[in-house]
N, C-alpha and C. Protein backbone atom coordinates (compact mmCIF):
# COMPACT_ATOMS: atom_id res chain seq x y z
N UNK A 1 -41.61 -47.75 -45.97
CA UNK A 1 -42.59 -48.72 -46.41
C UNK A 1 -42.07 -49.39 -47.68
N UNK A 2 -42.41 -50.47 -47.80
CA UNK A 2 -41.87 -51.37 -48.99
C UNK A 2 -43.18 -51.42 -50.16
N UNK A 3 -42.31 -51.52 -51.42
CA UNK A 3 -43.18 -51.60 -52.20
C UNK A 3 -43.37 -53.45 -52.79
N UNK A 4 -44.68 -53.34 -53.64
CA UNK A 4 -44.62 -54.77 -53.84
C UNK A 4 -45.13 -54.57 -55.07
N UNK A 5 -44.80 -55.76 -56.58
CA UNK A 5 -45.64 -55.68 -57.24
C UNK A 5 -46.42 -57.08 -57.47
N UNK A 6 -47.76 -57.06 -57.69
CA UNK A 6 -48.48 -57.62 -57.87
C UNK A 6 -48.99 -57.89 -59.36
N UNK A 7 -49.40 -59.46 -59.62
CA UNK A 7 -50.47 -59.41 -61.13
C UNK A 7 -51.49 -60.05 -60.81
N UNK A 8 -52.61 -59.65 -61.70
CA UNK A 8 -53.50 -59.61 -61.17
C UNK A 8 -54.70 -60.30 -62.50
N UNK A 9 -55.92 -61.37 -62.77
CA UNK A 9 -55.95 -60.98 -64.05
C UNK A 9 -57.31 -60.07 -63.81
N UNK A 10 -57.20 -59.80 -65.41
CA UNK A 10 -58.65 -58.69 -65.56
C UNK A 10 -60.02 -58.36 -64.59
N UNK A 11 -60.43 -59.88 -64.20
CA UNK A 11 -61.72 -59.76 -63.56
C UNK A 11 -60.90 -59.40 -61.81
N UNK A 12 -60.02 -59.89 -61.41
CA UNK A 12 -59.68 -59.53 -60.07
C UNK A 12 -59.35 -57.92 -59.76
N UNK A 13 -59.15 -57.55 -61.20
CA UNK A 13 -58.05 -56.21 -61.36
C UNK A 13 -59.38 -55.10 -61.47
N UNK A 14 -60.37 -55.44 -62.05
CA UNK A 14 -61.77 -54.98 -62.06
C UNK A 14 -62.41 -54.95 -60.81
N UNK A 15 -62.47 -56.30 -59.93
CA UNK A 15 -63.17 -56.05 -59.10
C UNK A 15 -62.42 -55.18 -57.69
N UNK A 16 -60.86 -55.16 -57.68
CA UNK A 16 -60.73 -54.33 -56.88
C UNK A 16 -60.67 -52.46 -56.99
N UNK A 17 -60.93 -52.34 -58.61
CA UNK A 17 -61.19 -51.11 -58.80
C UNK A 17 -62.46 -50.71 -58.48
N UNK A 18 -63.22 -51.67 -58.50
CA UNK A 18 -65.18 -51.59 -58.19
C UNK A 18 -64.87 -51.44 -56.85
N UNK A 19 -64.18 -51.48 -55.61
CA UNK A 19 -63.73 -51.19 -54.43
C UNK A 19 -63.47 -49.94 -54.34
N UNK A 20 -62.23 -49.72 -54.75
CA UNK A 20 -61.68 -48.37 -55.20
C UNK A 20 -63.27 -47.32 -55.40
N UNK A 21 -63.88 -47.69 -56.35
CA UNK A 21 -64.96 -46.63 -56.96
C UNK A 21 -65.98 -46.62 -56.16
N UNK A 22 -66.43 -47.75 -54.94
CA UNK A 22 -67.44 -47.71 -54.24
C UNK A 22 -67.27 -46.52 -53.23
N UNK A 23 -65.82 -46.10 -53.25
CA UNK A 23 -65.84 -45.28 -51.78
C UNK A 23 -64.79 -45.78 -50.77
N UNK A 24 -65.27 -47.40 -50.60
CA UNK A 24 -64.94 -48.06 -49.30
C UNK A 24 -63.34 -47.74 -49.19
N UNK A 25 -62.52 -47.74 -50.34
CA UNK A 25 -60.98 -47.78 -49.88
C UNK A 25 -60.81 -46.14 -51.01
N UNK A 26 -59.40 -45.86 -50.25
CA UNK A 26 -59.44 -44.67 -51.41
C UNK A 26 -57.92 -45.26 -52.29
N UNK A 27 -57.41 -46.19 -51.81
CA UNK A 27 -56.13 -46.71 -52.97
C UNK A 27 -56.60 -47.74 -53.07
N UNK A 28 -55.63 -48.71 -54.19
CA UNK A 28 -55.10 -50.13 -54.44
C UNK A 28 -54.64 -50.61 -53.00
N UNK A 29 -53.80 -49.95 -52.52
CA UNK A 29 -52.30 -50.11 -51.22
C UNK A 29 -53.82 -50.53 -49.97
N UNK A 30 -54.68 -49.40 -49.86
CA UNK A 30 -55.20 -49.80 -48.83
C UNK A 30 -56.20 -50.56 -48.54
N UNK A 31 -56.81 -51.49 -49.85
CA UNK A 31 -57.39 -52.09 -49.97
C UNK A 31 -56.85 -53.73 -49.42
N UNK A 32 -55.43 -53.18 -50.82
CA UNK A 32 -54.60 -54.89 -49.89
C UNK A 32 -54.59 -54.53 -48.65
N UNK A 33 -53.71 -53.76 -47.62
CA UNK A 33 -53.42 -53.82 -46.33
C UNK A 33 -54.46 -54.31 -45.22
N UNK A 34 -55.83 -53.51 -46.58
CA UNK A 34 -57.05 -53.91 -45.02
C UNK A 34 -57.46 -55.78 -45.30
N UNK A 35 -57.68 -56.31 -46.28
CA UNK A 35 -57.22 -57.61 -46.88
C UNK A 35 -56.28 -58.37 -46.07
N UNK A 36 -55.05 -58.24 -45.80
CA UNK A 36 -53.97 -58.75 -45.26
C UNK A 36 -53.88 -58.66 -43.77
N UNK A 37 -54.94 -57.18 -43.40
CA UNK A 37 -54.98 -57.17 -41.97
C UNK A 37 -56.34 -57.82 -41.46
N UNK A 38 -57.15 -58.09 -42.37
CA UNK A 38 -58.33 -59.47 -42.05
C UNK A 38 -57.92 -60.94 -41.82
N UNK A 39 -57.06 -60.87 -43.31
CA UNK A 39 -56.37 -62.44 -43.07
C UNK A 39 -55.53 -62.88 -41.69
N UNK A 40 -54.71 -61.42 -41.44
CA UNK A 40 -54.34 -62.16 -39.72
C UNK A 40 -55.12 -61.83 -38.58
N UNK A 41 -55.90 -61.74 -38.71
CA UNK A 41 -57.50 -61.78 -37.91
C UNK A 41 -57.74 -62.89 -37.62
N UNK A 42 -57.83 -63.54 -38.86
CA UNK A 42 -58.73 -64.41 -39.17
C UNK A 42 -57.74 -65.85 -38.75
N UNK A 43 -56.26 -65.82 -39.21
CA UNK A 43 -55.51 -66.97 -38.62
C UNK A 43 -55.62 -66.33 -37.15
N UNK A 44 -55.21 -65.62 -36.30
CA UNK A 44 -55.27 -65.51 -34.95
C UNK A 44 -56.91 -66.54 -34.10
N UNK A 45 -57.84 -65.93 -35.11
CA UNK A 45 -59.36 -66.77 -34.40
C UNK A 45 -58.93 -67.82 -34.75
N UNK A 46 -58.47 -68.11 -35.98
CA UNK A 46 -58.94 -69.88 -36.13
C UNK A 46 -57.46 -70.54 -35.11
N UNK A 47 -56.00 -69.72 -34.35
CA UNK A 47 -55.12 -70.38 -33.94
C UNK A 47 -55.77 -70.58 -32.20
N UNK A 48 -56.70 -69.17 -32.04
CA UNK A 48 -57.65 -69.38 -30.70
C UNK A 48 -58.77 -70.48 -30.65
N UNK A 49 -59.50 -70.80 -31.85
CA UNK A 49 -60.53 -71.87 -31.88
C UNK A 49 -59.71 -73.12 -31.31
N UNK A 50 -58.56 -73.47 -32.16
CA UNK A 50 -57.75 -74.53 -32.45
C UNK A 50 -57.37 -75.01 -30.96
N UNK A 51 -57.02 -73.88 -29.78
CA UNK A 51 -56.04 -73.92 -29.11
C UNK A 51 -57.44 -74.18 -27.45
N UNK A 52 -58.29 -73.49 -27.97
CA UNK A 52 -59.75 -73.37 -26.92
C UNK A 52 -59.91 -75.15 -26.47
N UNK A 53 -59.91 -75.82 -27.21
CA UNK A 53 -60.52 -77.58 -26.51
C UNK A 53 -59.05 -78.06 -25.83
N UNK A 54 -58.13 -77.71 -25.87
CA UNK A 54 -56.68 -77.75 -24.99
C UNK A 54 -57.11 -77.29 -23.74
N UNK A 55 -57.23 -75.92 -23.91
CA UNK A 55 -57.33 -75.08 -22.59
C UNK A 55 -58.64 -75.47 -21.70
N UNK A 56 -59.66 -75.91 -22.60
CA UNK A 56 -60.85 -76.71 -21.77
C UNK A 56 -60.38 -78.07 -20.83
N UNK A 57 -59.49 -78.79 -21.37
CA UNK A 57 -59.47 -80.00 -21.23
C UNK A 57 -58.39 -80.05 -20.21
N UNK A 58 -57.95 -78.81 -20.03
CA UNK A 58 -56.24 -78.81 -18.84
C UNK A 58 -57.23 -78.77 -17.79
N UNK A 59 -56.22 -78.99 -16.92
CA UNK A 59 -56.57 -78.91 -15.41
C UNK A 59 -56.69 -77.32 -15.26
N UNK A 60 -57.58 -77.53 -14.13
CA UNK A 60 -57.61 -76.18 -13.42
C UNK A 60 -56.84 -75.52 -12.74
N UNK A 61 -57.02 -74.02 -12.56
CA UNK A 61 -55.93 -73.63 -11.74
C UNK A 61 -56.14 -72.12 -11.44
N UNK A 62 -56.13 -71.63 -9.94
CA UNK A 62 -56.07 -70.45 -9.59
C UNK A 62 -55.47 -69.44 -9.96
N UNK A 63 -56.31 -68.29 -10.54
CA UNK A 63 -56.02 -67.59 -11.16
C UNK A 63 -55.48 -66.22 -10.43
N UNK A 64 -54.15 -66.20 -10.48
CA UNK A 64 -54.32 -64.69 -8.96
C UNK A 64 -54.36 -63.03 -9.88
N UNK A 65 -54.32 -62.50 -8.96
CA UNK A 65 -54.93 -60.93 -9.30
C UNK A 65 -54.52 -60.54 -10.67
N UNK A 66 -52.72 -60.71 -10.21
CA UNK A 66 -51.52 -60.27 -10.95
C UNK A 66 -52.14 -61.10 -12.55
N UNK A 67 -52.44 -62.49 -12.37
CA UNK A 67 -52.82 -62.85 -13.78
C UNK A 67 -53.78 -62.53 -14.57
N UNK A 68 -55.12 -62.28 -13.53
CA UNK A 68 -55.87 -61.72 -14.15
C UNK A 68 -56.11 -60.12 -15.13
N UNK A 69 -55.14 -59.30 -14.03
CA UNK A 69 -54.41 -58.33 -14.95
C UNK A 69 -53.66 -58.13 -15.99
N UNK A 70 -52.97 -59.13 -16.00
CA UNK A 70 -52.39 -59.42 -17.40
C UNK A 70 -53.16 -59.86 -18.28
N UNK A 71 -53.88 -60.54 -18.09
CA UNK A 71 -55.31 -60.97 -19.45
C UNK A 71 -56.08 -59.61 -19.79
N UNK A 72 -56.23 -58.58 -18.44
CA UNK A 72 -57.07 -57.83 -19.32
C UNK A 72 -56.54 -56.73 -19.84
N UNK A 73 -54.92 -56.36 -19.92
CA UNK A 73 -54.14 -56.17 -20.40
C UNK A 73 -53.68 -55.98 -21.59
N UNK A 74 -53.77 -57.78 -22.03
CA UNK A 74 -53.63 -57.99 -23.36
C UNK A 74 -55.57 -57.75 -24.07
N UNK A 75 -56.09 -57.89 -23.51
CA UNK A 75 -57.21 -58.09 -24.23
C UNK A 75 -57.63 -56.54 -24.39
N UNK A 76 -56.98 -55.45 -23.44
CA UNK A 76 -57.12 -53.91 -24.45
C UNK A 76 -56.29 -53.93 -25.19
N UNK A 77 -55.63 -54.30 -25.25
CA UNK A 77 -53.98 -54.56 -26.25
C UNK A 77 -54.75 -54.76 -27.43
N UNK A 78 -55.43 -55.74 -27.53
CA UNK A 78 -56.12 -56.24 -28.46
C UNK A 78 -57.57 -55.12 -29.21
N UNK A 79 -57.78 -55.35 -28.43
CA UNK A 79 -58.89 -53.93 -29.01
C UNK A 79 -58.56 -52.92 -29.09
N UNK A 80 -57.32 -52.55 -29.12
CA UNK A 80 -57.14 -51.17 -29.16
C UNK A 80 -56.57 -51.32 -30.84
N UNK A 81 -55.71 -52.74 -30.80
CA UNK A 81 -55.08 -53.11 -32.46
C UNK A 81 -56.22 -52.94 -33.33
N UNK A 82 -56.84 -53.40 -33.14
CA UNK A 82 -58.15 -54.27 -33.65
C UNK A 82 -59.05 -52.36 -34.41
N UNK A 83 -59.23 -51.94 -32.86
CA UNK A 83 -59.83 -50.31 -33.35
C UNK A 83 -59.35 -50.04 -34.46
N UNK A 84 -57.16 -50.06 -34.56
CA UNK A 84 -56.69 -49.04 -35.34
C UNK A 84 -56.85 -49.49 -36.60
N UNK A 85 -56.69 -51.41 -36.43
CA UNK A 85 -57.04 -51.39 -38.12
C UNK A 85 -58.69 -50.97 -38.84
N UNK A 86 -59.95 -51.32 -37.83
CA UNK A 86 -60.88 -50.59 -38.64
C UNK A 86 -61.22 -49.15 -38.77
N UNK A 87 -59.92 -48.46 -38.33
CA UNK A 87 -60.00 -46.77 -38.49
C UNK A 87 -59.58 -46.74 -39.97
């Protein structure tokens, strides 16, 4: 694992210790990680919002078994990621 250093000023450096002290995280480290693992959450929805009025607007097209398996595939793929980061 790589280390990083960060600065931070007072009131940011405060409020992630008020994190720290609530309980919710038990480090600094895993506070960023869960932070950083929201932020690519959060670009993935907004690259699916972005990409949704495309896929509306294509033509149609038969979907066979084999594909449909692969969608639901990825979409435990996905929830299963998704589980490990809110463990």
């Amino acid at each position: 694992m790589q280390t990083m250093n960060i600065s931070l000023p007072e009131p940011l450096k405060d409020f992630v210790d008020q994190q720290i002290a609530e309980g919710r995280y038990s480090s600094v480290s895993e506070y960023i990680r869960d932070l950083i693992r929201s932020d690519e959450i959060r670009k993935a929805e907004d690259r699916l919002t972005s990409l949704l009025p495309e896929g509306l607007g294509s033509e149609e097209s038969d979907l066979t078994r084999g594909d449909f398996e692969a969608i639901r595939q990825q979409a435990i793929a996905m929830l299963k990621s998704q589980k490990k980061l809110n463990s």
